[in-house]
Every structure is written in structure tokens, then in C-alpha cells.
Protein backbone atom coordinates (compact mmCIF):
# COMPACT_ATOMS: atom_id res chain seq x y z
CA UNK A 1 -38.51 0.47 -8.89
CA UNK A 2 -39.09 -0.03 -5.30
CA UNK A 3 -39.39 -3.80 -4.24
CA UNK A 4 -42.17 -5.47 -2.86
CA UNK A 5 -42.41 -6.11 0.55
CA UNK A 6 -45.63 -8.28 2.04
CA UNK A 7 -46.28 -6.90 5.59
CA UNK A 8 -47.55 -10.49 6.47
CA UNK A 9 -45.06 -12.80 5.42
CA UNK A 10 -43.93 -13.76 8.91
CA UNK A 11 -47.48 -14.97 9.21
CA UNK A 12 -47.66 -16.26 5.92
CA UNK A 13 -44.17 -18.24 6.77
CA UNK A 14 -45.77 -19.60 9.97
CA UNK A 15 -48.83 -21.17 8.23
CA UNK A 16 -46.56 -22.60 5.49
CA UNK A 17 -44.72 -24.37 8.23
CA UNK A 18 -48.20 -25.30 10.23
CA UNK A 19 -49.03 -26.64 6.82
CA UNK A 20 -45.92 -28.57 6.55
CA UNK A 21 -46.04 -30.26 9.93
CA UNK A 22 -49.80 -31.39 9.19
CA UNK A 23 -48.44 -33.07 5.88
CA UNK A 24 -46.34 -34.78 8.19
CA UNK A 25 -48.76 -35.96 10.54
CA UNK A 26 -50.87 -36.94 7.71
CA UNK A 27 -48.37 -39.01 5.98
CA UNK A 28 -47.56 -40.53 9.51
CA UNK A 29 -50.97 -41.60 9.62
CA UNK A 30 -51.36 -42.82 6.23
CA UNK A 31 -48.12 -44.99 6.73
CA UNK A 32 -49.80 -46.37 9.76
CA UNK A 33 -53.17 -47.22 7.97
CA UNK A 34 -50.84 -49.11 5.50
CA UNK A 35 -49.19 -51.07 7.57
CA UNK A 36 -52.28 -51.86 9.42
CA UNK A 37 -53.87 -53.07 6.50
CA UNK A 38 -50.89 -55.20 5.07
CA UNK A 39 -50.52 -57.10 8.44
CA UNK A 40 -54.48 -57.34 8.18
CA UNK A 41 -53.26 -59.05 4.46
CA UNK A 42 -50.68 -60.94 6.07
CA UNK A 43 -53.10 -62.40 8.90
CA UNK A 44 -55.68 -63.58 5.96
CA UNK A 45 -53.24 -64.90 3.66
CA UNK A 46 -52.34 -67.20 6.84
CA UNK A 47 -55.02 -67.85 7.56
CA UNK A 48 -56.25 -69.38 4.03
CA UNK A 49 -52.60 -71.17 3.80
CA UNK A 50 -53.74 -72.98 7.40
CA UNK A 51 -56.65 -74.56 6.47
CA UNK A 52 -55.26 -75.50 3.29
CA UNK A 53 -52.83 -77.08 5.16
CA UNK A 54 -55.10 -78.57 7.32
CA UNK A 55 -57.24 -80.12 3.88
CA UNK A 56 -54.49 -82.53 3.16
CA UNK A 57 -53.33 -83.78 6.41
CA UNK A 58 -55.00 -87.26 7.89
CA UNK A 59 -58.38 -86.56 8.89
CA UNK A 60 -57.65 -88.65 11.41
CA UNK A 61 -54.98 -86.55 13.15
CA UNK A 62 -57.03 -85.07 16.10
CA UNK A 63 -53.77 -83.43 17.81
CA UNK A 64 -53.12 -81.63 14.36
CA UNK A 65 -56.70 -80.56 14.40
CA UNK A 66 -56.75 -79.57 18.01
CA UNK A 67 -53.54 -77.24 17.57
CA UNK A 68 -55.11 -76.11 14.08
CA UNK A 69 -58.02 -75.23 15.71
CA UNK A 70 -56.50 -72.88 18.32
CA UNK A 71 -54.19 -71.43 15.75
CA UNK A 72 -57.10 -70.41 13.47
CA UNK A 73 -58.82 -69.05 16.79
CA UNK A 74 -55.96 -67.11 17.43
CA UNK A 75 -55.60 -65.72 14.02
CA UNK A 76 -59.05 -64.75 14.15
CA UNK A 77 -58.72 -62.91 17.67
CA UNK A 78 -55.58 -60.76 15.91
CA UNK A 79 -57.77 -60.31 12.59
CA UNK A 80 -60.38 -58.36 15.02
CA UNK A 81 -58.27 -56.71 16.86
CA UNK A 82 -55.86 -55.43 13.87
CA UNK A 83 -59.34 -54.02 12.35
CA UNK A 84 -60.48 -52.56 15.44
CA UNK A 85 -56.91 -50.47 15.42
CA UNK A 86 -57.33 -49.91 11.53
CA UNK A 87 -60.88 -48.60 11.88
CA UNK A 88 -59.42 -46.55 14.79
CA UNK A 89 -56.49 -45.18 12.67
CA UNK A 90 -58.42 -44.50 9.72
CA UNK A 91 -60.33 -42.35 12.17
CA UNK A 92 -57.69 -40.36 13.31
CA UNK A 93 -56.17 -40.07 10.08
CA UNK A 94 -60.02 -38.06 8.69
CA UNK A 95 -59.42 -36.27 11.59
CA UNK A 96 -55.81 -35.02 10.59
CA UNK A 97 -56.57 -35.03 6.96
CA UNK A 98 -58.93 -32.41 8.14
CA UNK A 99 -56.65 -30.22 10.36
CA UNK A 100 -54.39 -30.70 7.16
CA UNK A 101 -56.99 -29.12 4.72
CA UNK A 102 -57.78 -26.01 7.01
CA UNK A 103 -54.05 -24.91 7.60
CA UNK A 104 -53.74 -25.26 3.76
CA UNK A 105 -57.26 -23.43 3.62
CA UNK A 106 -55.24 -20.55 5.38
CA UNK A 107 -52.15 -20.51 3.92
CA UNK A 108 -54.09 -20.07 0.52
CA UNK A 109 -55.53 -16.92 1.59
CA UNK A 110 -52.47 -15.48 2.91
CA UNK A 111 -51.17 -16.57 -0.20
CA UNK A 112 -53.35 -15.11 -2.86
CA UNK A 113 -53.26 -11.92 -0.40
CA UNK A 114 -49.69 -11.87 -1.15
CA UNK A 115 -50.31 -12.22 -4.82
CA UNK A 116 -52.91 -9.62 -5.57
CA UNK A 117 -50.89 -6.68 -3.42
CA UNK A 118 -47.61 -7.92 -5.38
CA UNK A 119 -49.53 -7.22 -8.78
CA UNK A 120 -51.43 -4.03 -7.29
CA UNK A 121 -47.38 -2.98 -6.14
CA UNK A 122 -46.40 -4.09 -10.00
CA UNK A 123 -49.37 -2.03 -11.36
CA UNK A 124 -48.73 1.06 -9.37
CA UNK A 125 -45.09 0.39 -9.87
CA UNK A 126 -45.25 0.99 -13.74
CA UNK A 127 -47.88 3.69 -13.23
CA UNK A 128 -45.46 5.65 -11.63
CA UNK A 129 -42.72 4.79 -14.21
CA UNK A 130 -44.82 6.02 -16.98
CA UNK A 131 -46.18 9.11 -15.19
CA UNK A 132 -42.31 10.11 -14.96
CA UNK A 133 -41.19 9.23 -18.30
CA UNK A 134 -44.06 11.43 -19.51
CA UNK A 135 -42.68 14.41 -17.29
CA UNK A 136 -39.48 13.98 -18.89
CA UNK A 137 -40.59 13.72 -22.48
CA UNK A 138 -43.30 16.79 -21.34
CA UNK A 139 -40.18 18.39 -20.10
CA UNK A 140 -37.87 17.78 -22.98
CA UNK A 141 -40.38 18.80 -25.48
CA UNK A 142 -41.36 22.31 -23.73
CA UNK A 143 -37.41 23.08 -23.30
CA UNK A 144 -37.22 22.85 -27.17
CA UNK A 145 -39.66 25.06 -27.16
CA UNK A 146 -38.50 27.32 -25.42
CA UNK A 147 -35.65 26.92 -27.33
CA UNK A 148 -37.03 27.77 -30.64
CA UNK A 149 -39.44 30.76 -28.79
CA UNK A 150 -36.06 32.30 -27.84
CA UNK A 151 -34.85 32.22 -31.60
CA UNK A 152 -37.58 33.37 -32.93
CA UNK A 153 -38.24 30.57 -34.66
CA UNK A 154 -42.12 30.02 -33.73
CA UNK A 155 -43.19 31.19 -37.05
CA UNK A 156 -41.17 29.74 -39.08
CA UNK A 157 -42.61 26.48 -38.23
């Protein structure tokens, strides 16, 4: 049986590996949305455990409250700016996820291109087996035949 052999498959092996690379990218930019988002956690969480903090010490203390006061201002200043960069990453990270879904759009079609001429080759491939193992049993059969013709056997069965 002669083997398949997809004319394509250097393309087919270049989207694969376009596909790859955005998977990559993707996962890059996932990681970074995550990280984003747990400092964005992190910033909160320190926020809350300030005033807190700042609920049980001496009302009184004005110096506490004056540094308390900054500190919250500056957590608040990195809280907007880590979810500008999140909003921002999430962003790029559509855009990506989209580059992403088109190379595996295309690989898809090379793909089930692939599959349907490796079945067609299969199909054909056992068409042509049968075609010649009915030639050989045709073959077989008319040499006994012939066989009994030359014997003089043909009415005597």
C-alpha cells in the first residue's frame, strides 16, 4: 500500500508552531494579568489592615494619623495605578487571545485538509487492493477453466 504523503505539511508544521508561540504569548499575558491582580489583592488587604490599625491606636496621636494618612494616600495612588496597568494588560491579553484563536482557526483547516485526503488516500488505497485481488481470483478462476476446457471436462460438469 503506498503511504500517505500530505503535500502541505511544511505549511501545516509552520502554523502548528505559529500556534504554539501564540499559546505562549497568551499564557505570558495571562501570568501577567495574575500577578497584576494579586498585587491589586495585596494593596487592598493593606490597606484594610491600616486603618484597622489605625482604629485602635490613641485618637489622640496626630503624628500616627498624619503618617497614616499619607500611607493610605499612597496606597491609594498604587491601587490606581496597578488597575490602570491591569485594565491595560487585560487589553492586550483580548488582543492576543485573539491572534491565538485565528492561528488555531488555520491550523484547523490545514488540519482537517490533512484528514479528509488521508481517508480519500485510505479509500482509494483499499479500492485498489480489492480491484487486484479480484483480478487474481478472476484470473485464477478462468485458468481452471481453461484447465478443465483442455480436458474436456466442460460437460461433465
Amino acid at each position: 500500500m503506498k503511504k500517505f504523503q500530505f503535500r502541505l505539511a511544511a505549511v501545516l508544521k509552520l502554523r502548528e508552531h505559529r500556534e504554539w508561540e501564540w499559546e505562549l504569548k497568551l499564557g505570558e499575558a495571562t501570568s501577567r494579568c495574575v500577578a497584576l491582580q494579586d498585587e491589586l489583592k495585596r494593596v487592598a488587604n493593606e490597606h484594610r489592615q491600616t486603618v484597622a490599625a489605625g482604629a485602635g491606636a490613641n485618637s489622640a496621636d496626630i503624628e500616627f494619623r498624619m503618617w497614616q494618612g499619607a500611607y493610605l494616600s499612597f496606597l491609594e495612588q498604587q491601587r490606581l495605578q496597578l488597575a490602570d496597568e491591569l485594565q491595560q494588560a487585560q487589553q492586550a491579553r483580548e488582543e492576543i487571545q485573539q491572534q491565538y484563536v485565528e492561528a488555531m482557526r488555520q491550523r484547523k483547516v490545514l488540519s482537517g485538509l490533512k484528514d479528509r485526503q488521508e481517508l480519500s488516500h485510505r479509500r482509494e488505497q483499499q479500492r485498489i487492493e480489492g480491484k487486484t485481488l479480484d483480478d487474481a481470483t478472476n484470473a485464477r478462476t478462468a485458468r481452471a477453466r481453461g484447465v478443465i476446457q483442455e480436458a474436456g471436462l466442460d460437460g461433465a460438469l
